[in-house]
N, C-alpha and C. Protein backbone atom coordinates (compact mmCIF):
# COMPACT_ATOMS: atom_id res chain seq x y z
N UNK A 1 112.31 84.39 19.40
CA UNK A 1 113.54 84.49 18.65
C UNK A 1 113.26 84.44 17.15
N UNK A 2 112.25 83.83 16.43
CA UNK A 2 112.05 83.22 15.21
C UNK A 2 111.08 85.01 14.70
N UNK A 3 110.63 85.39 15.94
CA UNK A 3 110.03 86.39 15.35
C UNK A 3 110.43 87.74 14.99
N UNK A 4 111.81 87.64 15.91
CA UNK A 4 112.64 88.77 16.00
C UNK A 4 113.27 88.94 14.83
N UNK A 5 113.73 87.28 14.17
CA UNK A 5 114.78 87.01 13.31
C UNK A 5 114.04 87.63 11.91
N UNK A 6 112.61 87.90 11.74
CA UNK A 6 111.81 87.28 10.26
C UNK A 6 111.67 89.00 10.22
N UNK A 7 111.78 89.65 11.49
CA UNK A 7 111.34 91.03 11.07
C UNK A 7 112.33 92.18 10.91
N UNK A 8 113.71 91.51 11.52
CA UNK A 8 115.24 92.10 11.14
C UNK A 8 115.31 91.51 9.41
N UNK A 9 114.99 90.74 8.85
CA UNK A 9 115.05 90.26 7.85
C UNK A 9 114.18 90.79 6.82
N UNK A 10 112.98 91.28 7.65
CA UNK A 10 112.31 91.99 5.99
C UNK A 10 112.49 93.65 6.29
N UNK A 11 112.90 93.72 7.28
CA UNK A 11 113.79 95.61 7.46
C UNK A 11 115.17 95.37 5.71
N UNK A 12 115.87 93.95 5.75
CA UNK A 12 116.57 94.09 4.43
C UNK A 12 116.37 93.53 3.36
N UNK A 13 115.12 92.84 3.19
CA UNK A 13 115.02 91.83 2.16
C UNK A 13 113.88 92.65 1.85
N UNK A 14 113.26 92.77 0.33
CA UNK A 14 112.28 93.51 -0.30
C UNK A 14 110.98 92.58 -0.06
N UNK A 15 110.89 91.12 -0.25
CA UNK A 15 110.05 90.00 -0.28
C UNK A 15 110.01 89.24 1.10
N UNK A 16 108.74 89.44 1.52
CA UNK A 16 108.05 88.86 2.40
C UNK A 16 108.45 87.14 3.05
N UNK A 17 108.19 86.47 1.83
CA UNK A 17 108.60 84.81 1.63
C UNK A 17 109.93 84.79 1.97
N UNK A 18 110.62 85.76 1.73
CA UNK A 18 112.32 85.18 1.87
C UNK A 18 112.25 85.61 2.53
N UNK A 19 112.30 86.53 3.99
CA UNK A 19 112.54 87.26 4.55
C UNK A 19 111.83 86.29 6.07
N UNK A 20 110.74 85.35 5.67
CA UNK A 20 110.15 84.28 6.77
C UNK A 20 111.02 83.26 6.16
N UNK A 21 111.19 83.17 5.55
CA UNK A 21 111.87 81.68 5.00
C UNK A 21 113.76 81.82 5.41
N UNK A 22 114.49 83.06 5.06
CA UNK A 22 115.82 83.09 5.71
C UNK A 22 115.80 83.39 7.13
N UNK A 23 114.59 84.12 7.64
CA UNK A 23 114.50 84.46 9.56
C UNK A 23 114.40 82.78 10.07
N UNK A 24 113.37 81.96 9.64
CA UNK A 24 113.28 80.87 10.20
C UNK A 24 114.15 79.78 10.41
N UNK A 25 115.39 80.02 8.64
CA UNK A 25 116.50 78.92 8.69
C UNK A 25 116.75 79.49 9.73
N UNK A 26 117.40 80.43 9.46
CA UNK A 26 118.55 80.61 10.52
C UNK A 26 118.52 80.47 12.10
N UNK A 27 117.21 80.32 12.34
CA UNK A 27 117.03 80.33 13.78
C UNK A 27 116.25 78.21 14.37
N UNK A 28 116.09 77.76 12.95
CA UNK A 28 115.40 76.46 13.25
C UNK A 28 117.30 76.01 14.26
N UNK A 29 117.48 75.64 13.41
CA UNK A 29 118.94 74.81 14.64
C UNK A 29 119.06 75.05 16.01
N UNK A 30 119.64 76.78 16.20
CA UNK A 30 119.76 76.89 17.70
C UNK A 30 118.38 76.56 18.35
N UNK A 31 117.31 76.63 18.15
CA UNK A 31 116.13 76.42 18.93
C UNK A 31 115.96 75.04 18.99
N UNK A 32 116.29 74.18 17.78
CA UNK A 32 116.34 72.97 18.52
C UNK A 32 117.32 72.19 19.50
N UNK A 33 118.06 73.09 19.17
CA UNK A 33 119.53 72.30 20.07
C UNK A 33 119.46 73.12 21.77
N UNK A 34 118.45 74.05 21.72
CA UNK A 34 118.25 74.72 22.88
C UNK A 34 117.09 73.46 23.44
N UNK A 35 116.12 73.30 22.57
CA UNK A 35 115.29 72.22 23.40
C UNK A 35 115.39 71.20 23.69
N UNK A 36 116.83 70.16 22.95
CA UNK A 36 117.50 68.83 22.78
C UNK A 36 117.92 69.24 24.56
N UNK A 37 118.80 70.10 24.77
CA UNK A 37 119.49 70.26 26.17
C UNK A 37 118.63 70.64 27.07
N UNK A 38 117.38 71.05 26.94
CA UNK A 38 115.98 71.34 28.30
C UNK A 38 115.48 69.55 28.77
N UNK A 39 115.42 69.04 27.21
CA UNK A 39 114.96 67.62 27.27
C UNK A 39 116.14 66.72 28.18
N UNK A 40 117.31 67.15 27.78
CA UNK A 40 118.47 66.34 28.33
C UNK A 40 118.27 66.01 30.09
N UNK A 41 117.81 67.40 30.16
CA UNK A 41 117.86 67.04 31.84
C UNK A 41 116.84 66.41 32.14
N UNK A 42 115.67 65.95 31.92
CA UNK A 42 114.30 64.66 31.81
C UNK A 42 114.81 63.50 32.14
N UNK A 43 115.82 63.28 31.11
CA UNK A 43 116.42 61.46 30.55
C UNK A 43 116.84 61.20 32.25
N UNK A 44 117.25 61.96 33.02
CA UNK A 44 117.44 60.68 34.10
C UNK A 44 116.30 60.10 34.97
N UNK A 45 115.04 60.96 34.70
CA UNK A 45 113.76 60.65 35.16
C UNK A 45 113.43 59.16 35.05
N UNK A 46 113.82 58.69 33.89
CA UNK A 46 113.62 57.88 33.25
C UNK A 46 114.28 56.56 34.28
N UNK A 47 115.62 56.54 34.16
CA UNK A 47 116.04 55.70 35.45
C UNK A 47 115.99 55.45 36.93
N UNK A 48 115.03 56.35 37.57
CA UNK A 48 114.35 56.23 38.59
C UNK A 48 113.59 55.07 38.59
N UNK A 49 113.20 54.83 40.48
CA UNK A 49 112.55 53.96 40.47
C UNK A 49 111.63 54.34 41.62
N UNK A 50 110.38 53.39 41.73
CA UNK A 50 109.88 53.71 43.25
C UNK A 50 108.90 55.08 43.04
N UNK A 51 108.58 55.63 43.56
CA UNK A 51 107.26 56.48 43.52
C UNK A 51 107.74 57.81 43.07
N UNK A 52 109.00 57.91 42.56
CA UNK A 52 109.87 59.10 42.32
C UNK A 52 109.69 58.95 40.46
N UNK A 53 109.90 57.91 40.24
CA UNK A 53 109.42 57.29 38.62
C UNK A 53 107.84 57.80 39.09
N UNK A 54 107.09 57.17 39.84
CA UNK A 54 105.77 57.32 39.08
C UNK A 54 105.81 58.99 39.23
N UNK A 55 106.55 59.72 39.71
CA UNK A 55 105.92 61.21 39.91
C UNK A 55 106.77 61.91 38.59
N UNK A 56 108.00 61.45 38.25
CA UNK A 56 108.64 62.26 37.49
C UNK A 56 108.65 62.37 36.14
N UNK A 57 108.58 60.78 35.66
CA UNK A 57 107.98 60.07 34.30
C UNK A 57 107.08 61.12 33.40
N UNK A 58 105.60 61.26 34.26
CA UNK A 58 104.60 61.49 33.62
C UNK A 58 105.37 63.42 33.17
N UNK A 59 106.01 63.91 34.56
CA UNK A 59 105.98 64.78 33.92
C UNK A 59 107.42 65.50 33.27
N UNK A 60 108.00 64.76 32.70
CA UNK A 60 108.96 64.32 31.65
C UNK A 60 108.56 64.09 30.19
N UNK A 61 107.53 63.22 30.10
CA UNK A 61 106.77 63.19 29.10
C UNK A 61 105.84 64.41 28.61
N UNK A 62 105.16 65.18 29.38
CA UNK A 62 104.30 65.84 29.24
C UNK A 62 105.47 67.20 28.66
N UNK A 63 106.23 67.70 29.40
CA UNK A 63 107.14 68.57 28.70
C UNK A 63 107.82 68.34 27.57
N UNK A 64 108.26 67.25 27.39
CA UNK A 64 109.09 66.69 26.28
C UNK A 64 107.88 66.92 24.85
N UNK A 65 106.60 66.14 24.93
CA UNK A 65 105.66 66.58 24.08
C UNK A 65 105.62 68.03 23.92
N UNK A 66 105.05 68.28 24.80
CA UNK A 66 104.96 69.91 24.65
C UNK A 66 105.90 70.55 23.78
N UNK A 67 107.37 70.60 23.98
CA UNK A 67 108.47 71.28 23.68
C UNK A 67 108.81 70.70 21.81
N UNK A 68 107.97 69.73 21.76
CA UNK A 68 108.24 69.07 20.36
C UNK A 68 107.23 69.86 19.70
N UNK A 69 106.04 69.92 20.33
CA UNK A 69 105.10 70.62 19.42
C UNK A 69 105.18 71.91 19.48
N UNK A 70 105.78 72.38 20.15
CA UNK A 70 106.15 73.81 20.05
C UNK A 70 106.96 74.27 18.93
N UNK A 71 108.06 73.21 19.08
CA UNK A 71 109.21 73.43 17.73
C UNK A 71 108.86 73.29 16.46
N UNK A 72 107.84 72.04 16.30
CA UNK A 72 107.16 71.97 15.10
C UNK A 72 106.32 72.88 14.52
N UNK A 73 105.53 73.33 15.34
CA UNK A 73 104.78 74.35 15.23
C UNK A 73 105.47 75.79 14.56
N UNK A 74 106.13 76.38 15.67
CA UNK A 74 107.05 77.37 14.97
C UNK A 74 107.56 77.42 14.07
N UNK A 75 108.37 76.36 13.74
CA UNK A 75 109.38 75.60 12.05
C UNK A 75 108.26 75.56 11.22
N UNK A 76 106.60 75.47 11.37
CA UNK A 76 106.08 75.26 10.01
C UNK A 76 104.67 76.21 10.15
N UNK A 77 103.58 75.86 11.11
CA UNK A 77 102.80 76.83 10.85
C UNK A 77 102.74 78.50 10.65
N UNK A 78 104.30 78.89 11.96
CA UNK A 78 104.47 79.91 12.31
C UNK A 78 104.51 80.52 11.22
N UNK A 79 105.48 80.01 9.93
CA UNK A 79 106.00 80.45 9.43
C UNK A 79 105.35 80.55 7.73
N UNK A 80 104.17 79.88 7.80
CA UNK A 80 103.17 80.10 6.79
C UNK A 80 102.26 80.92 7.01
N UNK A 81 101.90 81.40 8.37
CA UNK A 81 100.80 82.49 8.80
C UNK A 81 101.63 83.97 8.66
N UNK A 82 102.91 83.61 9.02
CA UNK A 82 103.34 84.68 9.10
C UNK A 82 103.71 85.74 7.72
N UNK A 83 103.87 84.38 6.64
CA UNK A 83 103.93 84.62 5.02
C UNK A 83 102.50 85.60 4.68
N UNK A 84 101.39 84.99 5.16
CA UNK A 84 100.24 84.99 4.68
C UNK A 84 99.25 86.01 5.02
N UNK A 85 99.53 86.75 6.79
CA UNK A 85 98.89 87.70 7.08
C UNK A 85 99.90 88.98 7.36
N UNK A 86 101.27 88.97 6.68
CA UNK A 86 101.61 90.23 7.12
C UNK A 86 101.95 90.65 5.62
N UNK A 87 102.12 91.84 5.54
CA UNK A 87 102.65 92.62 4.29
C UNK A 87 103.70 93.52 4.34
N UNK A 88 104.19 94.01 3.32
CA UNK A 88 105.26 94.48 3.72
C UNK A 88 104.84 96.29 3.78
N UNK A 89 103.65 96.84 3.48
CA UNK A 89 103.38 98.01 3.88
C UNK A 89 103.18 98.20 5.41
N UNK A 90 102.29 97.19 5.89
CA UNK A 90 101.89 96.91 7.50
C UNK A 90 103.21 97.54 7.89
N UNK A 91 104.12 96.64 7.85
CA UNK A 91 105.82 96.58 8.39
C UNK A 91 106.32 97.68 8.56
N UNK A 92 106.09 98.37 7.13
CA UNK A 92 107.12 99.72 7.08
C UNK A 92 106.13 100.78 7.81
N UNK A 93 104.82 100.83 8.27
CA UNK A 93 104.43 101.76 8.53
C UNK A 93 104.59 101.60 10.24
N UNK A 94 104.14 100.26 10.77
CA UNK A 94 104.56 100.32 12.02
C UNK A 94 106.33 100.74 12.66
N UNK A 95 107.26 100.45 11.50
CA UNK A 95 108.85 101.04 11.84
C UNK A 95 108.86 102.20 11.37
N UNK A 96 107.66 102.63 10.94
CA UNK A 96 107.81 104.23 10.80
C UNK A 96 107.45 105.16 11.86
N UNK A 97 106.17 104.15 12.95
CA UNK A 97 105.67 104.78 13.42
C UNK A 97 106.42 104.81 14.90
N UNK A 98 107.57 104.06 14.79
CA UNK A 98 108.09 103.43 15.90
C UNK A 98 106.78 102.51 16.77
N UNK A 99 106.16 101.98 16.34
CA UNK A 99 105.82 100.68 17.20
C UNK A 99 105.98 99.28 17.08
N UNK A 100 106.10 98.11 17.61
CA UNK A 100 106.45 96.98 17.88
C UNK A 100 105.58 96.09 17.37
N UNK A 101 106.09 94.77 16.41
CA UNK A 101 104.76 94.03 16.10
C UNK A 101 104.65 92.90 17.46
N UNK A 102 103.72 92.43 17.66
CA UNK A 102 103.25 91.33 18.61
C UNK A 102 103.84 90.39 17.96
């Protein structure tokens, strides 16, 4: 979603930086409030008891991490690599050529 958002954004914005920097606002919120409600359904793991806790716990935790470093990740590295290795000729020549960036 964050990648879709940064490259509809430099199709109208002349500058690279704004164009990762307004794709990313706009998309940091819903992605976290999409992963707040994946996490939501975990929390009753939590009140289990009995061998259903020891099975569900661990992997409650293990997603919940995951899904944090994912978000973090995206909200900050994504979005400095993405400043840093693309240009805006790359861009216009692949939407010229009709092909898709990865």
């Amino acid at each position: 979603m964050v990648i879709e958002n940064i490259h509809t954004q430099m199709g109208k914005l002349k500058s690279i930086a704004s164009a990762v920097l307004i794709g990313t606002a706009e998309t940091t919120v819903p992605n976290m409030l999409a992963m707040l409600c994946i996490l939501a359904v975990f929390l009753p793991s939590f009140m289990m008891e009995g061998a259903a806790r020891g099975l569900f716990v661990p992997l409650a935790l293990s997603v919940g991490f995951a899904m944090l470093t994912a978000f973090v990740l995206s909200v900050t590295l994504f979005r400095s690599c993405r400043s840093g290795f693309c240009t805006m000729d790359t861009f216009t020549l692949t939407i010229a050529a009709g092909l898709k960036f990865p």
